[in-house]
Every structure is written in C-alpha cells, then in structure tokens.
C-alpha atoms as a PDB file:
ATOM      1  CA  UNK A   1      38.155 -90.008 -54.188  1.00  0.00           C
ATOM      2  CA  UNK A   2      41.348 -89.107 -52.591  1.00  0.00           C
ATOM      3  CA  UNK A   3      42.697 -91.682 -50.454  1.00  0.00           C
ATOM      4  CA  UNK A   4      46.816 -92.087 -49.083  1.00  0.00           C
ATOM      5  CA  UNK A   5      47.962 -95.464 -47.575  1.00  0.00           C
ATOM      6  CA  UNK A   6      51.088 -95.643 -45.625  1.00  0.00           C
ATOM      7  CA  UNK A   7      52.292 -98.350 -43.241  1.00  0.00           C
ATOM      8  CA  UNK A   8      49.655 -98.290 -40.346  1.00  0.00           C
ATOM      9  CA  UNK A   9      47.202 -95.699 -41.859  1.00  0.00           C
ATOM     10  CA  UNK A  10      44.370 -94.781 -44.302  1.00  0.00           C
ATOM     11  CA  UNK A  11      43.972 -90.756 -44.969  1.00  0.00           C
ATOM     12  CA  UNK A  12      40.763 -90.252 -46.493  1.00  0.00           C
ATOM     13  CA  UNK A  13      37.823 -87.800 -46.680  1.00  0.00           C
ATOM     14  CA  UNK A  14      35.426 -88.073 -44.330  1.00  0.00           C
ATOM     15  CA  UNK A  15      32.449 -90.325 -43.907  1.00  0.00           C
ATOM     16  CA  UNK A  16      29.019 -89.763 -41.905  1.00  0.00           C
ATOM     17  CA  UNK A  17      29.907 -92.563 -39.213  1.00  0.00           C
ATOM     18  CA  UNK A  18      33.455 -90.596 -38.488  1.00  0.00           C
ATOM     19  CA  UNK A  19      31.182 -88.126 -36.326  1.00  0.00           C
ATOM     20  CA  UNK A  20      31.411 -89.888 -33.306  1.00  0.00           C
ATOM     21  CA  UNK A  21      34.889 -90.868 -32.632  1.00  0.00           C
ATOM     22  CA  UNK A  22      36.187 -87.304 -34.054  1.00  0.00           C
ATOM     23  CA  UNK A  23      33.005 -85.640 -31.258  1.00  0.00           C
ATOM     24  CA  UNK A  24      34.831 -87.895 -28.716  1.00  0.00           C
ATOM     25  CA  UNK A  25      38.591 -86.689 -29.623  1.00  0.00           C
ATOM     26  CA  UNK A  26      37.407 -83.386 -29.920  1.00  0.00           C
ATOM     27  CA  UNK A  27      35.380 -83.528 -26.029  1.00  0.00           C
ATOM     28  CA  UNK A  28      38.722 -84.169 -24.423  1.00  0.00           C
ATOM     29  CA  UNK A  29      40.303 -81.582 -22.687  1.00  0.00           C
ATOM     30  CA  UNK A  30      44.074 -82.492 -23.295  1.00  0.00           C
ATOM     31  CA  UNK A  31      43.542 -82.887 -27.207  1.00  0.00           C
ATOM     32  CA  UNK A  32      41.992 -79.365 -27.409  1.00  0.00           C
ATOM     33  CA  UNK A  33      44.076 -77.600 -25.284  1.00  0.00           C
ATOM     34  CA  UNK A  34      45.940 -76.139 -28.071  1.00  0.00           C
ATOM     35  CA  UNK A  35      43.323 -75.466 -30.206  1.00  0.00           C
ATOM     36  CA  UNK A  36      41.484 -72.301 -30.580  1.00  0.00           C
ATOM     37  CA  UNK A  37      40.610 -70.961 -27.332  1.00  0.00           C
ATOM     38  CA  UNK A  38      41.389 -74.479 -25.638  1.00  0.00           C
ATOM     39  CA  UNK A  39      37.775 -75.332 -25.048  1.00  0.00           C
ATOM     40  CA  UNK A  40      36.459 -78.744 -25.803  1.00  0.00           C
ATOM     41  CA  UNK A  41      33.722 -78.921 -28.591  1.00  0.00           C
ATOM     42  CA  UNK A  42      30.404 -80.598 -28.428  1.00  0.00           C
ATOM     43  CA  UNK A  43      29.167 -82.954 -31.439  1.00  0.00           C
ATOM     44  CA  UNK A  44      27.582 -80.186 -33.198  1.00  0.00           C
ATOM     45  CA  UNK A  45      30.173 -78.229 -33.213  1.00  0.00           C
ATOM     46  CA  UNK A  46      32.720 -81.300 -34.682  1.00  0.00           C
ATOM     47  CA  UNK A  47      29.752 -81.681 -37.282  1.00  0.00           C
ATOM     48  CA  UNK A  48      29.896 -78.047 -38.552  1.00  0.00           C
ATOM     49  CA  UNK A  49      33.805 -78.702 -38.403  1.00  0.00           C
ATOM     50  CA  UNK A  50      33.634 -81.702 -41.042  1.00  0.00           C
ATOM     51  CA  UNK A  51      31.635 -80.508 -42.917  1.00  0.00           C
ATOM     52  CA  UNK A  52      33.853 -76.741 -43.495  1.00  0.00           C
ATOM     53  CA  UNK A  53      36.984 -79.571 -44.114  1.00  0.00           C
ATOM     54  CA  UNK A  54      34.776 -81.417 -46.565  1.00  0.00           C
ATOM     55  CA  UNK A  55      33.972 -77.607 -48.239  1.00  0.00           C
ATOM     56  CA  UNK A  56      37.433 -76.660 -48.789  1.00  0.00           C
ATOM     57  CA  UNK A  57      38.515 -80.214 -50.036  1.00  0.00           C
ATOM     58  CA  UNK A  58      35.738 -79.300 -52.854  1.00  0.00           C
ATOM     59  CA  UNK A  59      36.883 -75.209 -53.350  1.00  0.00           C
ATOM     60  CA  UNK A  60      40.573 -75.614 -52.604  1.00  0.00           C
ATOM     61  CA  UNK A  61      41.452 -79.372 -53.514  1.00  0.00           C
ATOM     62  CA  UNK A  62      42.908 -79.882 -50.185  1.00  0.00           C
ATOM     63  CA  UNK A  63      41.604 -80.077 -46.959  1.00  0.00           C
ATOM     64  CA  UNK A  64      41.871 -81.927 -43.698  1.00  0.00           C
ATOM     65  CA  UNK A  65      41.983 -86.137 -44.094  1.00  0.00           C
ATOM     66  CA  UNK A  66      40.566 -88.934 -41.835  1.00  0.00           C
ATOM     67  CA  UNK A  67      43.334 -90.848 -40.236  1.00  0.00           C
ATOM     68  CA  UNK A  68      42.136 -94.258 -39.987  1.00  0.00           C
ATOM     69  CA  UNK A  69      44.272 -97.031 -38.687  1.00  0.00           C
ATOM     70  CA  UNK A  70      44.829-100.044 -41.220  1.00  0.00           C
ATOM     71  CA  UNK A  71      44.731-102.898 -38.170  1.00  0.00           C
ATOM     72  CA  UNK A  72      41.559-101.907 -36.867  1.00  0.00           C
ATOM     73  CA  UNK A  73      39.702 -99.287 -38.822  1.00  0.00           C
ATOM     74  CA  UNK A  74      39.151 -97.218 -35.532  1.00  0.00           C
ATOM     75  CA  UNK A  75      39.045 -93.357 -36.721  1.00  0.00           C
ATOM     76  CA  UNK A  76      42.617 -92.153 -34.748  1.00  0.00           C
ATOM     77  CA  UNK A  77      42.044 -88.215 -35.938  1.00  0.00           C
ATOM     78  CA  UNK A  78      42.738 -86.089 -38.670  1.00  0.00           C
ATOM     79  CA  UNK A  79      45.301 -84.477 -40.114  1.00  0.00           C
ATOM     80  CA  UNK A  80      45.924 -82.178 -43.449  1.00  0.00           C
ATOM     81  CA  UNK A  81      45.985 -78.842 -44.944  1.00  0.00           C
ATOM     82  CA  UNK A  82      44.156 -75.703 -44.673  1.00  0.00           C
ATOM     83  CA  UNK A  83      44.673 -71.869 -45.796  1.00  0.00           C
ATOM     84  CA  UNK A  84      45.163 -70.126 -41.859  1.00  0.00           C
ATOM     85  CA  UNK A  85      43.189 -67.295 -43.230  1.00  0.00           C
ATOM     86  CA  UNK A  86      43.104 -66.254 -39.393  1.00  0.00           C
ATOM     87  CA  UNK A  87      46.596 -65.347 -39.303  1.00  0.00           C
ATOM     88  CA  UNK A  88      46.761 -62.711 -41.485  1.00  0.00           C
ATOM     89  CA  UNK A  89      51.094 -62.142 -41.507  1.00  0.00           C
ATOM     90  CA  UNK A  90      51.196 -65.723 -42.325  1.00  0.00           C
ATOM     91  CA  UNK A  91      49.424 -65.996 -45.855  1.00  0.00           C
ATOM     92  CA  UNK A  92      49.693 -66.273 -48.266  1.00  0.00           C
ATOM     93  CA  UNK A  93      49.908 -69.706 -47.161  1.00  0.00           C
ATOM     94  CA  UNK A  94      48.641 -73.068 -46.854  1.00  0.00           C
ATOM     95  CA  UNK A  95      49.332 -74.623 -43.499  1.00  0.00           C
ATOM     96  CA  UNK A  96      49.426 -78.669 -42.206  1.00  0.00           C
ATOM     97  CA  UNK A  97      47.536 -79.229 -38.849  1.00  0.00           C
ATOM     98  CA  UNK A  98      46.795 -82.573 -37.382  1.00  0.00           C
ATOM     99  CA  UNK A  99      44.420 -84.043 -34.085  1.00  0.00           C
ATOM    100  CA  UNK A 100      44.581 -87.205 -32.437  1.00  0.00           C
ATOM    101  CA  UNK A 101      43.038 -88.647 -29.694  1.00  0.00           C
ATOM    102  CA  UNK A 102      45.254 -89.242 -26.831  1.00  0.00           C
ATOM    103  CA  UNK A 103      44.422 -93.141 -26.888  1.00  0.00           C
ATOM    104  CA  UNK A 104      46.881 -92.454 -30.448  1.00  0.00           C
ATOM    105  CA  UNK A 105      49.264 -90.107 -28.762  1.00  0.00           C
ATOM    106  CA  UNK A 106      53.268 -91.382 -28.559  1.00  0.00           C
ATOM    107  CA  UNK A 107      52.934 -94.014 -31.333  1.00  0.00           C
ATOM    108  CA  UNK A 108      54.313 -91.892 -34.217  1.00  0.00           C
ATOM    109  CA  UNK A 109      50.880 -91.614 -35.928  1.00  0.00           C
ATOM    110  CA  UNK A 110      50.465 -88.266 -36.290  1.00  0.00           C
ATOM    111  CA  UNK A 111      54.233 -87.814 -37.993  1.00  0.00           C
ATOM    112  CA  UNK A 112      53.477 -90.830 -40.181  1.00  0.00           C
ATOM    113  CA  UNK A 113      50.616 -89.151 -41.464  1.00  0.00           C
ATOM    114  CA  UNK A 114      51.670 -85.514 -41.441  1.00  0.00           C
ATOM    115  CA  UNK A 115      54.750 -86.799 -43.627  1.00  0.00           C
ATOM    116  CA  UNK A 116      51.933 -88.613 -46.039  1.00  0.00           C
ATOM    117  CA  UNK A 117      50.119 -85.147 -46.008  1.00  0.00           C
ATOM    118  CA  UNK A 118      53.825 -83.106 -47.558  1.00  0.00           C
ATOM    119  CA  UNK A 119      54.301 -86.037 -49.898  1.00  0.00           C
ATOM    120  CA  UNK A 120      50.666 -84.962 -51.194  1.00  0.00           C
ATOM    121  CA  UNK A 121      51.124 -81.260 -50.874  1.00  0.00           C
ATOM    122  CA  UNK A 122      54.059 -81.799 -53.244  1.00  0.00           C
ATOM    123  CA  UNK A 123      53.533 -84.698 -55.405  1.00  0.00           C
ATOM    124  CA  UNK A 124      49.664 -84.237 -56.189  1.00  0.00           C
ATOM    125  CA  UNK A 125      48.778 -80.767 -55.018  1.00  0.00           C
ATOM    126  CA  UNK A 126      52.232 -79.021 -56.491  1.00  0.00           C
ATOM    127  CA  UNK A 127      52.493 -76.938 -53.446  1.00  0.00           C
ATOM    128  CA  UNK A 128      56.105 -75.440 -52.962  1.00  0.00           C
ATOM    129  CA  UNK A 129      55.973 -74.474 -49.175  1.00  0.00           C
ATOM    130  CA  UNK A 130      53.931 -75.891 -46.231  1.00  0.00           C
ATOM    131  CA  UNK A 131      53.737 -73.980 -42.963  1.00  0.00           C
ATOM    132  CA  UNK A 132      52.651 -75.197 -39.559  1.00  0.00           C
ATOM    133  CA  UNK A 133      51.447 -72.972 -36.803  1.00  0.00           C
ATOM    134  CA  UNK A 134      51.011 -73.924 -33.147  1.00  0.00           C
ATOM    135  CA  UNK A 135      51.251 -72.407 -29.764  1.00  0.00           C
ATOM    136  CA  UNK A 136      53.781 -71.907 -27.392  1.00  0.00           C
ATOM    137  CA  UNK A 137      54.042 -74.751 -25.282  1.00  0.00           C
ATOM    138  CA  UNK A 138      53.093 -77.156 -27.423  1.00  0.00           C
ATOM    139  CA  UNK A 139      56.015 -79.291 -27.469  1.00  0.00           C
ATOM    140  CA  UNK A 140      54.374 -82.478 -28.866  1.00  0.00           C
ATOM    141  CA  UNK A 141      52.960 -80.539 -32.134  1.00  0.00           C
ATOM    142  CA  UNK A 142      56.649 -79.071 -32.355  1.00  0.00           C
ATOM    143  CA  UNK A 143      58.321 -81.601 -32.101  1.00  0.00           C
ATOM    144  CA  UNK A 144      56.628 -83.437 -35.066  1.00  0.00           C
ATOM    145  CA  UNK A 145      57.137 -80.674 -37.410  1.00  0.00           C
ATOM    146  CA  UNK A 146      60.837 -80.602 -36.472  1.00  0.00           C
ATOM    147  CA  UNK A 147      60.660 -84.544 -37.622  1.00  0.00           C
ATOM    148  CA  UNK A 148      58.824 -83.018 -40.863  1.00  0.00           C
ATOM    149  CA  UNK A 149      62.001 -80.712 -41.637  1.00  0.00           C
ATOM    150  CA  UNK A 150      60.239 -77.576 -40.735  1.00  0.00           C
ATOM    151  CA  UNK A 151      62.318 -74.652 -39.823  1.00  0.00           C
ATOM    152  CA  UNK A 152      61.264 -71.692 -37.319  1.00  0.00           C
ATOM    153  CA  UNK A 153      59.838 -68.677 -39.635  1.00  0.00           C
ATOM    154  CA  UNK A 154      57.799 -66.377 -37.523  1.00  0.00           C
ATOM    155  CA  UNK A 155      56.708 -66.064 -33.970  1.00  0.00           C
ATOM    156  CA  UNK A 156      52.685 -64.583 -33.505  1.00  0.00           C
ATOM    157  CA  UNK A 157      50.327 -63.748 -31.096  1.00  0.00           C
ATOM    158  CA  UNK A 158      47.000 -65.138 -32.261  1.00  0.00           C
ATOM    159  CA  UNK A 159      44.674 -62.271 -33.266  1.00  0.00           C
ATOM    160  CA  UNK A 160      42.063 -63.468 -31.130  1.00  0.00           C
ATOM    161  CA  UNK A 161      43.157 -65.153 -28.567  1.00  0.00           C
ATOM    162  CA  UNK A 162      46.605 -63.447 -28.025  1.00  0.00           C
ATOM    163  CA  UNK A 163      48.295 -66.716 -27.644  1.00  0.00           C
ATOM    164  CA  UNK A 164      51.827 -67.100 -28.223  1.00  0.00           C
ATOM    165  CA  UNK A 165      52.258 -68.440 -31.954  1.00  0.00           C
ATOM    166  CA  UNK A 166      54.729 -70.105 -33.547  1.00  0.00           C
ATOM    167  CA  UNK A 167      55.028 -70.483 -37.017  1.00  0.00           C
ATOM    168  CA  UNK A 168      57.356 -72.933 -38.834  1.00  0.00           C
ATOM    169  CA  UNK A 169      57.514 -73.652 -42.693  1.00  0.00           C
ATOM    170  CA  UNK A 170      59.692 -76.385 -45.034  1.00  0.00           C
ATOM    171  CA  UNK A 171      60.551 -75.652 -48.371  1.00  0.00           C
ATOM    172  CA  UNK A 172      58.951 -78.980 -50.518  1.00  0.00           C
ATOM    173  CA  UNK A 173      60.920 -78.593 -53.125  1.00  0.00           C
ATOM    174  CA  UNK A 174      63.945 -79.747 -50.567  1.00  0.00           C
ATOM    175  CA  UNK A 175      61.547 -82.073 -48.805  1.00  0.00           C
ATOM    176  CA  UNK A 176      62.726 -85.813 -48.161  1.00  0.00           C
ATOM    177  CA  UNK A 177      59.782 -87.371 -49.483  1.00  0.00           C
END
C-alpha cells in the first residue's frame, strides 16, 4: 500500500471511516466553490467520489491520496493526481488537484502535500510533467502551484461550465524535489 510521510502529514489511500470528514469538507460552500459547478456535494455523492479515486489508483497507479495529519489523525482532505480527461486541449496529461477543509486552510498543508504528491509523480510514478488546472479567481489554489514551480501554460473555458480556466504545468525533470 502506498503511503508518503512528510513533516505534519500522512498521504494514503483511502479508508471506509474517511467518508465522513471528506462528506463534511465536501458540504461546505467555500471549499467547493471552485469545484465543478461550485455546488456542495451530499455524502453519496463524496462516496461515489472515493470510490472513482480508489478506481484509478488501481487502472492508472495514481490517484487522489488521503491527507491525514500526523498530530491528530483528523482526515484534513485530499490531494493527488488524476488524468483531466474533461479538458480535452489539456491531455495528454496528468494533472495534481488538492481539497481541504477550511478548518486546514492558511497552514501550508495543502503545499506540503502537493509538493509530496510531485516528489511521487517523479520519483515513483516516472512522470515528466504535472499540470494543475483551476479557475479564475482562485487565488489560494494559484498561489500554491506558483510555490510548486508551476508556470502559466494555457488559459480555458471549462467545456461545461464555461468557467474561466487556467492551466499551469512544471517540468519534473527540473523540479526541486
């Protein structure tokens, strides 16, 4: 089982008891503003959710993590990678996404583990390129994958939605691991 440690967190696949906690993060209206259509999801639909991340960790070897915190076990979000096989002009690609709930926000969790999540793309998954794609206006998801080294590489409207996209992308083999 695939598990990264770094200072303050545990990255892991998921377990039946993570459910709750992720149903809560995903109920809030500030964490899913930028996601999808920017409604919040009920439990069934986080469920459904987990359990497509727990397919494409078994079809793809990759997929999106657990973020646990070390000091207290509490489930903070999740964060990882994903093919963005909804954005067409994009691929082929895979891309790094992350979700916290706002009791995490401002602590530097998310960049702590979305740095842990390039070392792995690199190091254990041999992937040469990462791209991120989030909306415009999202300052907070922008600014971490400036942190991350990721450059500006294509601006989107999402093919559903319409939203302004914005689509940025590091090179691992240059990455700062």
């Amino acid at each position: 089982m695939i598990e990264i440690r770094t200072p303050r967190l545990l990255l892991r696949r998921w377990h039946d008891d993570d459910l709750a906690p992720m149903a809560d993060i995903d109920a809030d209206p500030r964490v899913m503003r930028w996601i999808d259509d920017g409604s919040v999801h009920d439990p069934e639909h986080t469920a459904k959710a987990i359990e497509r991340w727990e397919e494409e960790w078994d079809e793809e070897g990759f997929g999106l993590f657990a973020v646990e915190l070390l000091a207290s076990g509490e489930l903070a979000g999740c964060t990882g990678l994903s093919v963005p096989e909804f954005l067409p002009q994009a691929l082929p690609a895979v891309a790094i996404s992350w979700r916290f709930g706002p009791q995490f926000w401002g602590q530097g969790y998310a960049s702590e583990a979305a740095h842990a999540t390039l070392e792995f793309a690199l190091q254990d998954r041999g992937l040469d390129r990462v791209i991120s794609i989030n909306q415009v206006g999202d300052v907070a998801s922008e600014n971490i994958a400036r942190k991350l080294g990721m450059e500006l590489e294509l601006k989107a409207a999402h093919p559903v939605y319409g939203w302004p996209l914005r689509v940025h992308t590091i090179d691992l083999t240059e990455f700062q691991a």
